[in-house]
Protein backbone atom coordinates (compact mmCIF):
# COMPACT_ATOMS: atom_id res chain seq x y z
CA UNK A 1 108.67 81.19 80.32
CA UNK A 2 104.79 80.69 80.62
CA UNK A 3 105.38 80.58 84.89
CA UNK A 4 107.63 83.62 84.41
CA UNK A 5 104.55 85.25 82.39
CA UNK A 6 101.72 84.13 85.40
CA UNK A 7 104.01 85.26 87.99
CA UNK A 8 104.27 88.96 86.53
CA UNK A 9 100.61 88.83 85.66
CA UNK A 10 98.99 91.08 87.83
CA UNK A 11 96.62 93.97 88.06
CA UNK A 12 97.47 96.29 91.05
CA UNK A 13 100.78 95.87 92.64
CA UNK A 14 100.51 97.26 96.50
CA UNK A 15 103.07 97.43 99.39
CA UNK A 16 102.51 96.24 102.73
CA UNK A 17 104.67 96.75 105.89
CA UNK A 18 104.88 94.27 108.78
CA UNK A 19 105.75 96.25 112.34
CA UNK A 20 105.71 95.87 115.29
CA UNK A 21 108.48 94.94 118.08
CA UNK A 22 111.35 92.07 117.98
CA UNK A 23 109.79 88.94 118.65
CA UNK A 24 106.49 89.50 118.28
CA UNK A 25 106.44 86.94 114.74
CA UNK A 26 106.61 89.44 112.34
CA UNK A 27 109.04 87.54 110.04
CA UNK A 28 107.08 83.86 110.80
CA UNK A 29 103.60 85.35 109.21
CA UNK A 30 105.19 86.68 106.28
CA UNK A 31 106.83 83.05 105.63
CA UNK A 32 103.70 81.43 106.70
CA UNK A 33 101.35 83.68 104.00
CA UNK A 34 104.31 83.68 101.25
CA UNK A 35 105.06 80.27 101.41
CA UNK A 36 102.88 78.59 104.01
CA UNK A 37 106.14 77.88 106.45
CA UNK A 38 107.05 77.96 109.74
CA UNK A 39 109.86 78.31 111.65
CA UNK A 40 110.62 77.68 115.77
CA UNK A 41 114.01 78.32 114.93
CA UNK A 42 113.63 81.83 113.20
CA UNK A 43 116.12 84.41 113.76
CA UNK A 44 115.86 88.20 114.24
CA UNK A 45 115.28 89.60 111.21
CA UNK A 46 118.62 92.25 110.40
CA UNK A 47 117.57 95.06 107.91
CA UNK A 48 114.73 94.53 105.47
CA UNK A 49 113.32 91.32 103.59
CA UNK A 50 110.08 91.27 101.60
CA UNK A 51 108.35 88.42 99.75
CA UNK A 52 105.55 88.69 97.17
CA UNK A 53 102.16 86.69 96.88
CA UNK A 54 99.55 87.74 94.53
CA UNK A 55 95.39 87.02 95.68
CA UNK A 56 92.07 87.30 93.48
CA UNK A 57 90.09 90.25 94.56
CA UNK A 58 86.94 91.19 92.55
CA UNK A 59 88.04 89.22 89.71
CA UNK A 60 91.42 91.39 89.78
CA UNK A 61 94.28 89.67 90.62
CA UNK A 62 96.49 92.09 93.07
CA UNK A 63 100.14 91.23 93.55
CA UNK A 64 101.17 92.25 97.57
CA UNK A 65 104.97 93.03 97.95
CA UNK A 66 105.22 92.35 101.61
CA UNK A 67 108.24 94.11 103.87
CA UNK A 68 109.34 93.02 107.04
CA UNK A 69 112.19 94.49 109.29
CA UNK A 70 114.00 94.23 112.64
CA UNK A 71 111.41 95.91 115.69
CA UNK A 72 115.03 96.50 117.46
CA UNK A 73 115.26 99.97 117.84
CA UNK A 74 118.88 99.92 116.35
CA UNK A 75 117.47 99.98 113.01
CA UNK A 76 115.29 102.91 112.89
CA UNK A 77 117.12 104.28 110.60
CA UNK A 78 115.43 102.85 108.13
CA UNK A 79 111.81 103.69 108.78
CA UNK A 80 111.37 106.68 105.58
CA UNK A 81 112.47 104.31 103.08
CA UNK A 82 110.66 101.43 104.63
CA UNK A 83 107.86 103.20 104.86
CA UNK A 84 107.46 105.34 101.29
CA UNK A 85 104.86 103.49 99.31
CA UNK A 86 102.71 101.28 101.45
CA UNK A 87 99.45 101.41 101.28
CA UNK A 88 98.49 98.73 103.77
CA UNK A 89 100.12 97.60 106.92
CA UNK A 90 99.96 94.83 109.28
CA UNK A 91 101.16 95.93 113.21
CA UNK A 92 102.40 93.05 115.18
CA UNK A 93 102.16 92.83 118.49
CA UNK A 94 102.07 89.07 121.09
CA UNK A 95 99.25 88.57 123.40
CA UNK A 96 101.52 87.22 125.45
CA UNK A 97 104.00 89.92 125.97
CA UNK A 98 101.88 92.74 127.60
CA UNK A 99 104.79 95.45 126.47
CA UNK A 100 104.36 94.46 123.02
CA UNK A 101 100.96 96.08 123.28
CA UNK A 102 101.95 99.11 124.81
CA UNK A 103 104.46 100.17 121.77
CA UNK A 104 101.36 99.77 119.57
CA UNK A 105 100.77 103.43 119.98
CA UNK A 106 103.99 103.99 119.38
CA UNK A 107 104.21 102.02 116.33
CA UNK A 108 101.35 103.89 115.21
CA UNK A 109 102.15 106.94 115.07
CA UNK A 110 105.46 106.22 113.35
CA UNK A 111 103.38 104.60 110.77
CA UNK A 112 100.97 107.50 110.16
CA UNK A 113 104.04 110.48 110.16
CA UNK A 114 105.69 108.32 107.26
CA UNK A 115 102.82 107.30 104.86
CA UNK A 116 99.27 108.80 103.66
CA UNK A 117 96.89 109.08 105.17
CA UNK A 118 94.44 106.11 103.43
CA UNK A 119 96.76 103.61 104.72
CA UNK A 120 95.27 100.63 105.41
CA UNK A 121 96.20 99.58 109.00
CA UNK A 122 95.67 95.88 110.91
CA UNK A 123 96.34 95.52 114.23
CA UNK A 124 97.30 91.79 114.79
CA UNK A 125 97.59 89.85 118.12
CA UNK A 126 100.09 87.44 117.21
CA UNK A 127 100.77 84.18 119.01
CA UNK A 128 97.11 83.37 119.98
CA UNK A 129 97.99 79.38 120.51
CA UNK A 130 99.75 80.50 123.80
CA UNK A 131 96.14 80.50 125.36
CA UNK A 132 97.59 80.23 129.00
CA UNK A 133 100.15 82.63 128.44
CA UNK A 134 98.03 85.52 127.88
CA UNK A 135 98.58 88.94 128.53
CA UNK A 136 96.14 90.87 126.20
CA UNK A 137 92.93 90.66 126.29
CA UNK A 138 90.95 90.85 122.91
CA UNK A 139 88.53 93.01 123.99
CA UNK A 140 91.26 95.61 124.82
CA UNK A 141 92.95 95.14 122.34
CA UNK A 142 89.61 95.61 119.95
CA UNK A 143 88.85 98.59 121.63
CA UNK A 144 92.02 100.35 120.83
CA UNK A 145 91.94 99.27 117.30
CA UNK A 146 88.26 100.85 116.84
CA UNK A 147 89.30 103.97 118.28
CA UNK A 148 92.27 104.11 115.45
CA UNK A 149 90.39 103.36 113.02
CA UNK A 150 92.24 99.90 112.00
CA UNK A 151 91.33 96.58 111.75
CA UNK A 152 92.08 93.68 114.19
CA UNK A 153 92.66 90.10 113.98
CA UNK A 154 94.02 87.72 116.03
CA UNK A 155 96.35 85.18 114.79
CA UNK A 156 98.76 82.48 115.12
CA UNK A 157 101.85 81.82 112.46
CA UNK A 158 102.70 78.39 114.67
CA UNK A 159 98.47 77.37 113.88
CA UNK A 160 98.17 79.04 110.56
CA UNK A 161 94.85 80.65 112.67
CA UNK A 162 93.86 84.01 110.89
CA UNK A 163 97.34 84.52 108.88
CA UNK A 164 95.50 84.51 105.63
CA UNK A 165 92.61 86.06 106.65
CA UNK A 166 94.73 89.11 107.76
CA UNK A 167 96.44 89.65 104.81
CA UNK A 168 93.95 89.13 102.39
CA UNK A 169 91.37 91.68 104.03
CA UNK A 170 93.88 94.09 104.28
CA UNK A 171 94.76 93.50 100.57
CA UNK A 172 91.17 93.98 99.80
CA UNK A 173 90.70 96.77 102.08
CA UNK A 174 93.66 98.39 99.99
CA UNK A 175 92.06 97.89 96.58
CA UNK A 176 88.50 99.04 97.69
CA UNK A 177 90.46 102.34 98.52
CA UNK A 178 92.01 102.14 95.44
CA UNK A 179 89.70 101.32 93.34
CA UNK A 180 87.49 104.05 94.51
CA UNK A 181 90.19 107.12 93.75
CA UNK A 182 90.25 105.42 90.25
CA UNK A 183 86.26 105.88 89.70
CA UNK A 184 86.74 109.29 91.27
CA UNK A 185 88.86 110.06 88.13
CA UNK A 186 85.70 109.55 85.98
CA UNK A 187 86.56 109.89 82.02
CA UNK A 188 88.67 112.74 82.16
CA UNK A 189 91.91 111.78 80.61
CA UNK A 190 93.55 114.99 82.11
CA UNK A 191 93.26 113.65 85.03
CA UNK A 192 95.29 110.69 84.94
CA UNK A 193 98.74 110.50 86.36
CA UNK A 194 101.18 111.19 84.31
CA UNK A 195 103.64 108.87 83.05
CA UNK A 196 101.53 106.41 82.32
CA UNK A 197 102.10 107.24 78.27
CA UNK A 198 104.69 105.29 77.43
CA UNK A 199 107.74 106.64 74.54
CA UNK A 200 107.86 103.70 71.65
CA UNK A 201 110.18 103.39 68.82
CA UNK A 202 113.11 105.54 70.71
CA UNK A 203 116.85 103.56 70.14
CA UNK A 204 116.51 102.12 73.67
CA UNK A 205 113.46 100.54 72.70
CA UNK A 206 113.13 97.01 73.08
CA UNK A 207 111.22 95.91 70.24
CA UNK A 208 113.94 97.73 68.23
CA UNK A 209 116.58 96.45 70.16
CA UNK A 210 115.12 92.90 69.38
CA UNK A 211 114.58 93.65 65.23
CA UNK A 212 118.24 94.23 64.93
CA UNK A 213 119.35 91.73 66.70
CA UNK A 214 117.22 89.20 64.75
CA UNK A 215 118.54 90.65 61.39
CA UNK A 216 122.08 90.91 62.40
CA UNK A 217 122.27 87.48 63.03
């Protein structure tokens, strides 16, 4: 029960989307930051998968539900639902597969017509142990990042080079962003979303739920 408890013990809960084309290792640094594995043998990812890991930031401890789909273009389809809710997102592409690069743009701007406009947004050169392989520079691929406004990182899930390091400062880039709408709030309970009052004491309430079944018994 007390792992149960830590597990769900969290402060900010945010969503972050892996994209990016087939191949690229999309689903191999979600398993390597979720669970520190690694696969050769992965498959193409068919649909949607996500995996949670939560990270200290600021004393805070933020929980990051992680999504990852297919890049095949067969499964667009699912891109609004995919989509509604993140607030952070890392774009894949392989230094060694010059085309991979290319659909960044692409990727991009699918990104930015489905979510707000805050979104936190990494660019990530994936598969940077292929050294002699390479087919994107860093320096271009910097360049383009700085002129959208995202981050960039280069990493390899086979390594374990940078995975961490991308996801956690996107994580923190999210709660900064966060964090800061909250203070704009300032003391004005008004202003607060609503539903965040919570009904007590109605019949599907649970500590009510949980009297009767104690007395009943």
């Amino acid at each position: 029960m007390a792992a149960y408890r830590a597990d769900d013990d969290y402060d900010y809960l945010f969503k972050v989307v892996l994209i990016g084309d087939s191949g690229v290792g999309k689903s191999n640094l979600l398993s390597r930051f979720a669970r520190n594995q690694f696969s050769l043998e992965s498959k193409s990812t068919i649909g949607v998968e996500f995996a949670t890991r939560s990270i200290s930031v600021d004393d805070k401890i933020v929980k990051a539900q992680i999504w990852d789909t297919a890049g095949q273009e067969r499964y667009r389809a699912i891109t609004s639902a995919y989509y509604r809710g993140a607030v952070g997102a890392l774009l894949v592409y392989d230094v060694s597969r010059h085309v991979t690069f290319e659909n960044v743009d692409r990727w991009l701007k699918e990104l930015r017509g489905h979510t707000d406009a805050n979104i936190v947004i990494m660019l990530v050169g994936n598969k940077a142990d292929l050294r002699h392989l390479r087919a994107v520079s860093s320096e271009d691929a910097k360049a383009f990042a700085e002129k959208e406004n995202a981050f960039f990182m280069e990493t390899s899930a086979l390594e374990s080079l940078n995975v961490e390091n991308a996801f956690t400062q996107v994580l923190t880039q999210v709660y900064h962003v966060v964090s800061r709408k909250v203070l704009d709030i300032g003391d004005d309970p008004a202003a607060l979303p609503k539903g965040q009052t919570i009904n007590v004491g109605g019949k599907d309430d649970v500590s009510a739920v949980k009297k009767v079944g104690c007395c009943s018994a």
